[in-house]
PDB file of N, CA and C in Angstrom:
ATOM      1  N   UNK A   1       2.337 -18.215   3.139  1.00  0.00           N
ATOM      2  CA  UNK A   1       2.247 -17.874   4.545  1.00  0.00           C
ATOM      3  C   UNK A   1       0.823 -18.113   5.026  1.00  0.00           C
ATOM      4  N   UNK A   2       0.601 -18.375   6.096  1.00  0.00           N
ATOM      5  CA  UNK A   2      -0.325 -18.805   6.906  1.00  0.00           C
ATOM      6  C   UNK A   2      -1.227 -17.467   6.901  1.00  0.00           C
ATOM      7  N   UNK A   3      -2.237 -17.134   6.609  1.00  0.00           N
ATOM      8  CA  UNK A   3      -3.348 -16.302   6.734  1.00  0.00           C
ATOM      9  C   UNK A   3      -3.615 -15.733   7.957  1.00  0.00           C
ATOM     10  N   UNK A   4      -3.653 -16.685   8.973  1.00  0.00           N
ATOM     11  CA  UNK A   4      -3.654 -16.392  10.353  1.00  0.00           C
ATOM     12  C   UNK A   4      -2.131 -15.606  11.254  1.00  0.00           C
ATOM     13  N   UNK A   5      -1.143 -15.976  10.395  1.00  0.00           N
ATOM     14  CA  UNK A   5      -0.109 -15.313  10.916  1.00  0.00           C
ATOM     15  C   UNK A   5       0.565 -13.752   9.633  1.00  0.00           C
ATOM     16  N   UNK A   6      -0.479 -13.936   9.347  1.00  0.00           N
ATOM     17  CA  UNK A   6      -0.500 -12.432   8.095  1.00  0.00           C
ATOM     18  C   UNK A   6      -0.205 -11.215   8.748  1.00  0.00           C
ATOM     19  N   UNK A   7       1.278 -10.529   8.808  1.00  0.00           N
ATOM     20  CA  UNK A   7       1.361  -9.632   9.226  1.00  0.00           C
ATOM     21  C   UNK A   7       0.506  -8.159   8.803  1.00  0.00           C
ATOM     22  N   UNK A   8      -0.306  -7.762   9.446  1.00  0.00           N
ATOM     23  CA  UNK A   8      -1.235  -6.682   9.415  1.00  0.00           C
ATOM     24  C   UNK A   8      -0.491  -5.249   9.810  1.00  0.00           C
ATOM     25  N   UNK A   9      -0.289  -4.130   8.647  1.00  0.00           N
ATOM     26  CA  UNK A   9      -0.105  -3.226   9.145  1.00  0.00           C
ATOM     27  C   UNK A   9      -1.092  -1.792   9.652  1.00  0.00           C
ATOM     28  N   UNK A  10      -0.616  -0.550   9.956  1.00  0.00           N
ATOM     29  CA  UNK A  10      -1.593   0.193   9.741  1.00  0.00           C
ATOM     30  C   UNK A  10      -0.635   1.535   8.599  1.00  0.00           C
ATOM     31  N   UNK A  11      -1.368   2.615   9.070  1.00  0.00           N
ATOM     32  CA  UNK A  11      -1.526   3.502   7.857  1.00  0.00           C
ATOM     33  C   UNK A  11      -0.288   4.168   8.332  1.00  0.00           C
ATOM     34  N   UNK A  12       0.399   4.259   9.632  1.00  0.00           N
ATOM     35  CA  UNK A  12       1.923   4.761   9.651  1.00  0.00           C
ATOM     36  C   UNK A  12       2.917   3.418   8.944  1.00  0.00           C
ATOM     37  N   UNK A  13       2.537   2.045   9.210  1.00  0.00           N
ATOM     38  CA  UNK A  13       3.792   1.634   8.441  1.00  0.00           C
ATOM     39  C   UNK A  13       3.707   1.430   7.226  1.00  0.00           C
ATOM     40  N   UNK A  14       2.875   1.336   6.458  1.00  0.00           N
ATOM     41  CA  UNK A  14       2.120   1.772   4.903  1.00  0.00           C
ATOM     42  C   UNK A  14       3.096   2.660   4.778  1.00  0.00           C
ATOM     43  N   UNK A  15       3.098   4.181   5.202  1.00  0.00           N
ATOM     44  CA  UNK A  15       3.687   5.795   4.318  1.00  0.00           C
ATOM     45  C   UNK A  15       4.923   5.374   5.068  1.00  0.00           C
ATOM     46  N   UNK A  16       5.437   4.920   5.634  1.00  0.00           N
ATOM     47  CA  UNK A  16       7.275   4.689   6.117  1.00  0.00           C
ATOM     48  C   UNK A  16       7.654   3.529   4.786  1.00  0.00           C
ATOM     49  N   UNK A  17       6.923   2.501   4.836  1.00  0.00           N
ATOM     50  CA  UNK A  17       7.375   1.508   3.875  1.00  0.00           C
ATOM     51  C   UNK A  17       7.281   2.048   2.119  1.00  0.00           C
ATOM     52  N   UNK A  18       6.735   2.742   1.821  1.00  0.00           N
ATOM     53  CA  UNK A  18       6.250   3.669   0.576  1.00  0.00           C
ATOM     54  C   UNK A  18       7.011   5.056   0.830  1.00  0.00           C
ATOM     55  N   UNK A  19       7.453   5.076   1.852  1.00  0.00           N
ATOM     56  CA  UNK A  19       7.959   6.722   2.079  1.00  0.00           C
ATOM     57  C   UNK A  19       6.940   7.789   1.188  1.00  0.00           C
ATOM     58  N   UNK A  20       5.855   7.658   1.898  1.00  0.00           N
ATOM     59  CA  UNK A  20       4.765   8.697   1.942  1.00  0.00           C
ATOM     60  C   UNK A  20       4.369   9.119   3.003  1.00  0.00           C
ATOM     61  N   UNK A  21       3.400  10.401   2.706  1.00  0.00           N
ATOM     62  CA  UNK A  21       2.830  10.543   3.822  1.00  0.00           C
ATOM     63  C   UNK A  21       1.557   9.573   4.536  1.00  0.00           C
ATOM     64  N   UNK A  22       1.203  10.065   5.250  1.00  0.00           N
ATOM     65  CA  UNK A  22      -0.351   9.509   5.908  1.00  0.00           C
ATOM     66  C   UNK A  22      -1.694   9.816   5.270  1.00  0.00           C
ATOM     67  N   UNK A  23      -1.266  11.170   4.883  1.00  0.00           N
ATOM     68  CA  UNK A  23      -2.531  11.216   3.606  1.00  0.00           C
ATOM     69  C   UNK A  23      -3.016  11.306   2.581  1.00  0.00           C
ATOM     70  N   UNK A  24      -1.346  10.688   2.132  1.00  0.00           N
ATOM     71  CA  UNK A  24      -1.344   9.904   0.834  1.00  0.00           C
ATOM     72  C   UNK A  24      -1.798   8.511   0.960  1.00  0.00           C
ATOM     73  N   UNK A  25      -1.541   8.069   2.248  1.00  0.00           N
ATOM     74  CA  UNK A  25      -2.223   6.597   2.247  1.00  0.00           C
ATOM     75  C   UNK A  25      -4.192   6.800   2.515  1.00  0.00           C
ATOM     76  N   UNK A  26      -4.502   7.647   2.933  1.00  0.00           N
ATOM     77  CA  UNK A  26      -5.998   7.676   3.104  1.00  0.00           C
ATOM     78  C   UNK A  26      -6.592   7.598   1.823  1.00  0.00           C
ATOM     79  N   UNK A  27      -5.535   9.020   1.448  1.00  0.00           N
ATOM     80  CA  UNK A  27      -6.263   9.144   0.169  1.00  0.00           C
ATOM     81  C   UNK A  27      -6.156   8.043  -1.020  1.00  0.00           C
ATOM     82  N   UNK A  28      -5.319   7.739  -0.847  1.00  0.00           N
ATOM     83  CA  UNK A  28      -5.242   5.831  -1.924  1.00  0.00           C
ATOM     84  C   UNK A  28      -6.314   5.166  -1.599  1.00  0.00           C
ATOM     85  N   UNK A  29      -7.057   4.889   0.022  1.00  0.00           N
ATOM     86  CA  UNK A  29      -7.597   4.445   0.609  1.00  0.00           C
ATOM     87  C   UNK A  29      -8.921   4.806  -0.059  1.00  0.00           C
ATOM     88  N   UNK A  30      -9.113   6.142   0.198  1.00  0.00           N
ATOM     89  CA  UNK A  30     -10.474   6.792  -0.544  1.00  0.00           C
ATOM     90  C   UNK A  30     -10.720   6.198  -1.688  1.00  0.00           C
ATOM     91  N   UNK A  31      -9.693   6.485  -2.075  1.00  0.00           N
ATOM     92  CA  UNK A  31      -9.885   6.351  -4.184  1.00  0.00           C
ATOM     93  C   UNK A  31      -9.996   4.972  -4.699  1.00  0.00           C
ATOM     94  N   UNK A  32      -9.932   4.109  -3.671  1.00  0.00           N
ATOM     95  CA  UNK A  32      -9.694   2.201  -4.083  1.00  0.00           C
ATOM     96  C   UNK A  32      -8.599   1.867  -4.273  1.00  0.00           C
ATOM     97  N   UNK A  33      -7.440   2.460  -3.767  1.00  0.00           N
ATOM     98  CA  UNK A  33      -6.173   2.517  -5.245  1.00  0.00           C
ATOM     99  C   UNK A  33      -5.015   1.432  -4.339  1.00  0.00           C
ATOM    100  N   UNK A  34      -5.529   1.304  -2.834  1.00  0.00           N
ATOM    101  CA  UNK A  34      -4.209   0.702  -2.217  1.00  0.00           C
ATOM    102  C   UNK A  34      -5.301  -0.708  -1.514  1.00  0.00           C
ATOM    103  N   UNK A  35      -5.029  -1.631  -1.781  1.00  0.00           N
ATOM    104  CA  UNK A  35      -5.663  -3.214  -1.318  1.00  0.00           C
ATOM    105  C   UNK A  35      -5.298  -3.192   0.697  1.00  0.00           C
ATOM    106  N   UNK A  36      -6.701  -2.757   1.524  1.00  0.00           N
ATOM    107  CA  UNK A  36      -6.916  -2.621   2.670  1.00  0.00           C
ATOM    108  C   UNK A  36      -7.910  -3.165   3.310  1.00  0.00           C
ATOM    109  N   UNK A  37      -8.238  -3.633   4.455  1.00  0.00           N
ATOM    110  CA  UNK A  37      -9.348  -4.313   5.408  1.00  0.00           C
ATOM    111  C   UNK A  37      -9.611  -3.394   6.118  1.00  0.00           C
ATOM    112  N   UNK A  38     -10.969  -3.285   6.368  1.00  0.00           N
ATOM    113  CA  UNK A  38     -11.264  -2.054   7.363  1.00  0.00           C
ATOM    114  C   UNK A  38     -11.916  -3.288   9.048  1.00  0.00           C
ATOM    115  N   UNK A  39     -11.364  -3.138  10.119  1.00  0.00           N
ATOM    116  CA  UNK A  39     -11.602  -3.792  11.261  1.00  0.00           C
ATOM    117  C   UNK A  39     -12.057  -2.634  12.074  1.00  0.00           C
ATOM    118  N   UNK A  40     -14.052  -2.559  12.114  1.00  0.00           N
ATOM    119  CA  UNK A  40     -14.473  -1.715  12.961  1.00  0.00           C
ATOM    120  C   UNK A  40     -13.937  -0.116  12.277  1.00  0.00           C
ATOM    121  N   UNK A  41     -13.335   0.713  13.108  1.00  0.00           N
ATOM    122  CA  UNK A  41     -13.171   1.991  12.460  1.00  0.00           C
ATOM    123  C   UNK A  41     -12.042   2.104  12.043  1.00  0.00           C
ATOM    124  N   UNK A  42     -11.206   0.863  11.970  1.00  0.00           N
ATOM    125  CA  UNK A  42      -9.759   1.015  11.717  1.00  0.00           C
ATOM    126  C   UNK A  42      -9.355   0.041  10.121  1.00  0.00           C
ATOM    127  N   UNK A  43      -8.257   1.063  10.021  1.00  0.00           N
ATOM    128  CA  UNK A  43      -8.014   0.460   7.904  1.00  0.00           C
ATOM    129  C   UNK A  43      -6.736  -0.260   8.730  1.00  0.00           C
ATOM    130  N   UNK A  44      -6.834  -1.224   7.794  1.00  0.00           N
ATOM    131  CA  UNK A  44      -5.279  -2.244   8.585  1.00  0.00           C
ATOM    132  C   UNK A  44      -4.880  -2.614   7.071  1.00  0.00           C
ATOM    133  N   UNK A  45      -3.278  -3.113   6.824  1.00  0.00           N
ATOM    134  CA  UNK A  45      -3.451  -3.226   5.540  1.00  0.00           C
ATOM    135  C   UNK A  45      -2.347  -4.873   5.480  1.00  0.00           C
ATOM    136  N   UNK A  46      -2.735  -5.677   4.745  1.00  0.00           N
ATOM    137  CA  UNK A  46      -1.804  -6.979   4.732  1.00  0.00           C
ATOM    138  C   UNK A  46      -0.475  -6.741   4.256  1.00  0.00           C
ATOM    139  N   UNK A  47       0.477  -6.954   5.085  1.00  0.00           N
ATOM    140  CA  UNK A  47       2.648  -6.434   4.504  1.00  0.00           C
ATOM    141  C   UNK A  47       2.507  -6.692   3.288  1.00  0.00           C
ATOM    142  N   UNK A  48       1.857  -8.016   2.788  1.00  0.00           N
ATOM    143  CA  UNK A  48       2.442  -8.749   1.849  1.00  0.00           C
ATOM    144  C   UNK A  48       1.585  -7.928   0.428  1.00  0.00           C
ATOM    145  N   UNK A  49       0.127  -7.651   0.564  1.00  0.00           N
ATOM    146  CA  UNK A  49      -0.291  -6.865  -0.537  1.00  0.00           C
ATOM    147  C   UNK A  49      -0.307  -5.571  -0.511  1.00  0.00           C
ATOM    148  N   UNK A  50       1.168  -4.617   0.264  1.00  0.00           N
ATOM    149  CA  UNK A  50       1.440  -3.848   0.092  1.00  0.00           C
ATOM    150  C   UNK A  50       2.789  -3.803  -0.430  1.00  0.00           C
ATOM    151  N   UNK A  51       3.482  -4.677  -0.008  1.00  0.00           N
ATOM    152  CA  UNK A  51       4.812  -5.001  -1.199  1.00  0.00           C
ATOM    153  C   UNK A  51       4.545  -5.111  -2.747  1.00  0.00           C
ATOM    154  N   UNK A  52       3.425  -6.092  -2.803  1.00  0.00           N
ATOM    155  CA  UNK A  52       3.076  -6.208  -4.001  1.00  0.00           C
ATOM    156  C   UNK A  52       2.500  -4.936  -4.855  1.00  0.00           C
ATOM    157  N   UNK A  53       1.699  -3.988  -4.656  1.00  0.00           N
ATOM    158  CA  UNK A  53       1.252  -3.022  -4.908  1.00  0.00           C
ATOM    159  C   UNK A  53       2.952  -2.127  -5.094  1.00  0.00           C
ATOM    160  N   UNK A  54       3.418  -1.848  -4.325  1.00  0.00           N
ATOM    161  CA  UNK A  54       4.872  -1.181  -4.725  1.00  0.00           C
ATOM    162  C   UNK A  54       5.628  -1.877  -5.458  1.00  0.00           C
ATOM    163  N   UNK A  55       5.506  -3.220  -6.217  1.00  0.00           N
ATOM    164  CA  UNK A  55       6.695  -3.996  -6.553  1.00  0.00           C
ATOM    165  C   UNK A  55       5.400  -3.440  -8.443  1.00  0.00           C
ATOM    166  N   UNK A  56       4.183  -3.967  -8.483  1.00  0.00           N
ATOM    167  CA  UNK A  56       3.674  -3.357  -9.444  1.00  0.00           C
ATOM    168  C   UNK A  56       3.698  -2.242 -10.055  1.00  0.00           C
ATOM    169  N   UNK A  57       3.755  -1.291  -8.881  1.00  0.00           N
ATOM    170  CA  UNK A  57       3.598   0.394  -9.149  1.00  0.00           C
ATOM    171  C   UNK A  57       4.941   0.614  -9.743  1.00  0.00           C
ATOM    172  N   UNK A  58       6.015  -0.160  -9.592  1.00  0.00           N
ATOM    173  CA  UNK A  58       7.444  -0.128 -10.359  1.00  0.00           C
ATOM    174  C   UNK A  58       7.251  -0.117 -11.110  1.00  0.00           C
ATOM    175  N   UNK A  59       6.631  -1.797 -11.852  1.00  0.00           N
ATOM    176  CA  UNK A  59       7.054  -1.889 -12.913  1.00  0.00           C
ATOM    177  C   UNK A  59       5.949  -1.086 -14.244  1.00  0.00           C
ATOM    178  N   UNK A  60       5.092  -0.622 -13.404  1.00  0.00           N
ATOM    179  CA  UNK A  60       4.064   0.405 -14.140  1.00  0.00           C
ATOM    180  C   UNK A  60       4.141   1.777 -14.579  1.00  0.00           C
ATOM    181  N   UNK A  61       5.493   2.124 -13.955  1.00  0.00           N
ATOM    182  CA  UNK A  61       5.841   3.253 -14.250  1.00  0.00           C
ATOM    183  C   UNK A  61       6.707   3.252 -15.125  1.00  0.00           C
ATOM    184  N   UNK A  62       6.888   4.747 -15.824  1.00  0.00           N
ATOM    185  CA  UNK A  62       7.549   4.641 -17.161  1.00  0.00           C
ATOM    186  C   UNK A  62       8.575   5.345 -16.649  1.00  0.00           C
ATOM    187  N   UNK A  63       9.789   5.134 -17.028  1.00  0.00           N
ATOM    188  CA  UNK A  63      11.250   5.076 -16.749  1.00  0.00           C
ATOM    189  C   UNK A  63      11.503   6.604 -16.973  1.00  0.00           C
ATOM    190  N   UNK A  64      12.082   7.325 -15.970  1.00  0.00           N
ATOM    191  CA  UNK A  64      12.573   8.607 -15.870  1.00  0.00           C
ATOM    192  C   UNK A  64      13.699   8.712 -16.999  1.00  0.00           C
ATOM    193  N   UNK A  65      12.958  10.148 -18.136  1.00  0.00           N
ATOM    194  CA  UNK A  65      14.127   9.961 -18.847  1.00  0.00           C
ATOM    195  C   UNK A  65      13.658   9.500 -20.566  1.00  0.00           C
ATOM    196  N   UNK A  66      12.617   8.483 -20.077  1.00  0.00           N
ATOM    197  CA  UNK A  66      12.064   7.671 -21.571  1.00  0.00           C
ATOM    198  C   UNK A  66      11.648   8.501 -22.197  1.00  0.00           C
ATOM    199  N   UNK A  67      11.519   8.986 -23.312  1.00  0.00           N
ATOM    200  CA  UNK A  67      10.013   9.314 -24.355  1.00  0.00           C
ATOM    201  C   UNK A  67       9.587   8.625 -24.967  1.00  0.00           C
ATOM    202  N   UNK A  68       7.755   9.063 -25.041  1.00  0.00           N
ATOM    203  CA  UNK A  68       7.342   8.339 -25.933  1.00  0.00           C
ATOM    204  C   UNK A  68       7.102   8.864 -27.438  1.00  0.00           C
TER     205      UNK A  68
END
């Protein structure tokens, strides 16, 4: 996809698309933990490396149920 037509979100469609809250997304934000652009005073975040970050955070997690 075109860079220039990079859908940009903010920090409400982040916690709807993650079904979190809002300050669970800051606080990701704080901690380094969620891939974001800050424009002036505002965090905007790219659709596409926030899919990716949830499609990782899947497969990083250990399966409800497993032991180790």
């Amino acid at each position: 996809m075109d860079s220039m037509s990079e859908q940009l979100w903010d920090v409400n469609d982040v916690a709807k698309y993650l079904k979190v809250s809002r300050s669970w997304v800051y606080q990701r934000v704080a901690a380094g933990l969620l891939p974001y652009a800050r424009i002036g005073a505002l965090v905007r975040f790219r659709a596409s490396r926030i899919r990716a970050f949830a499609r990782e955070s899947e497969q990083s997690s250990p399966e409800v149920g497993s032991e180790s």
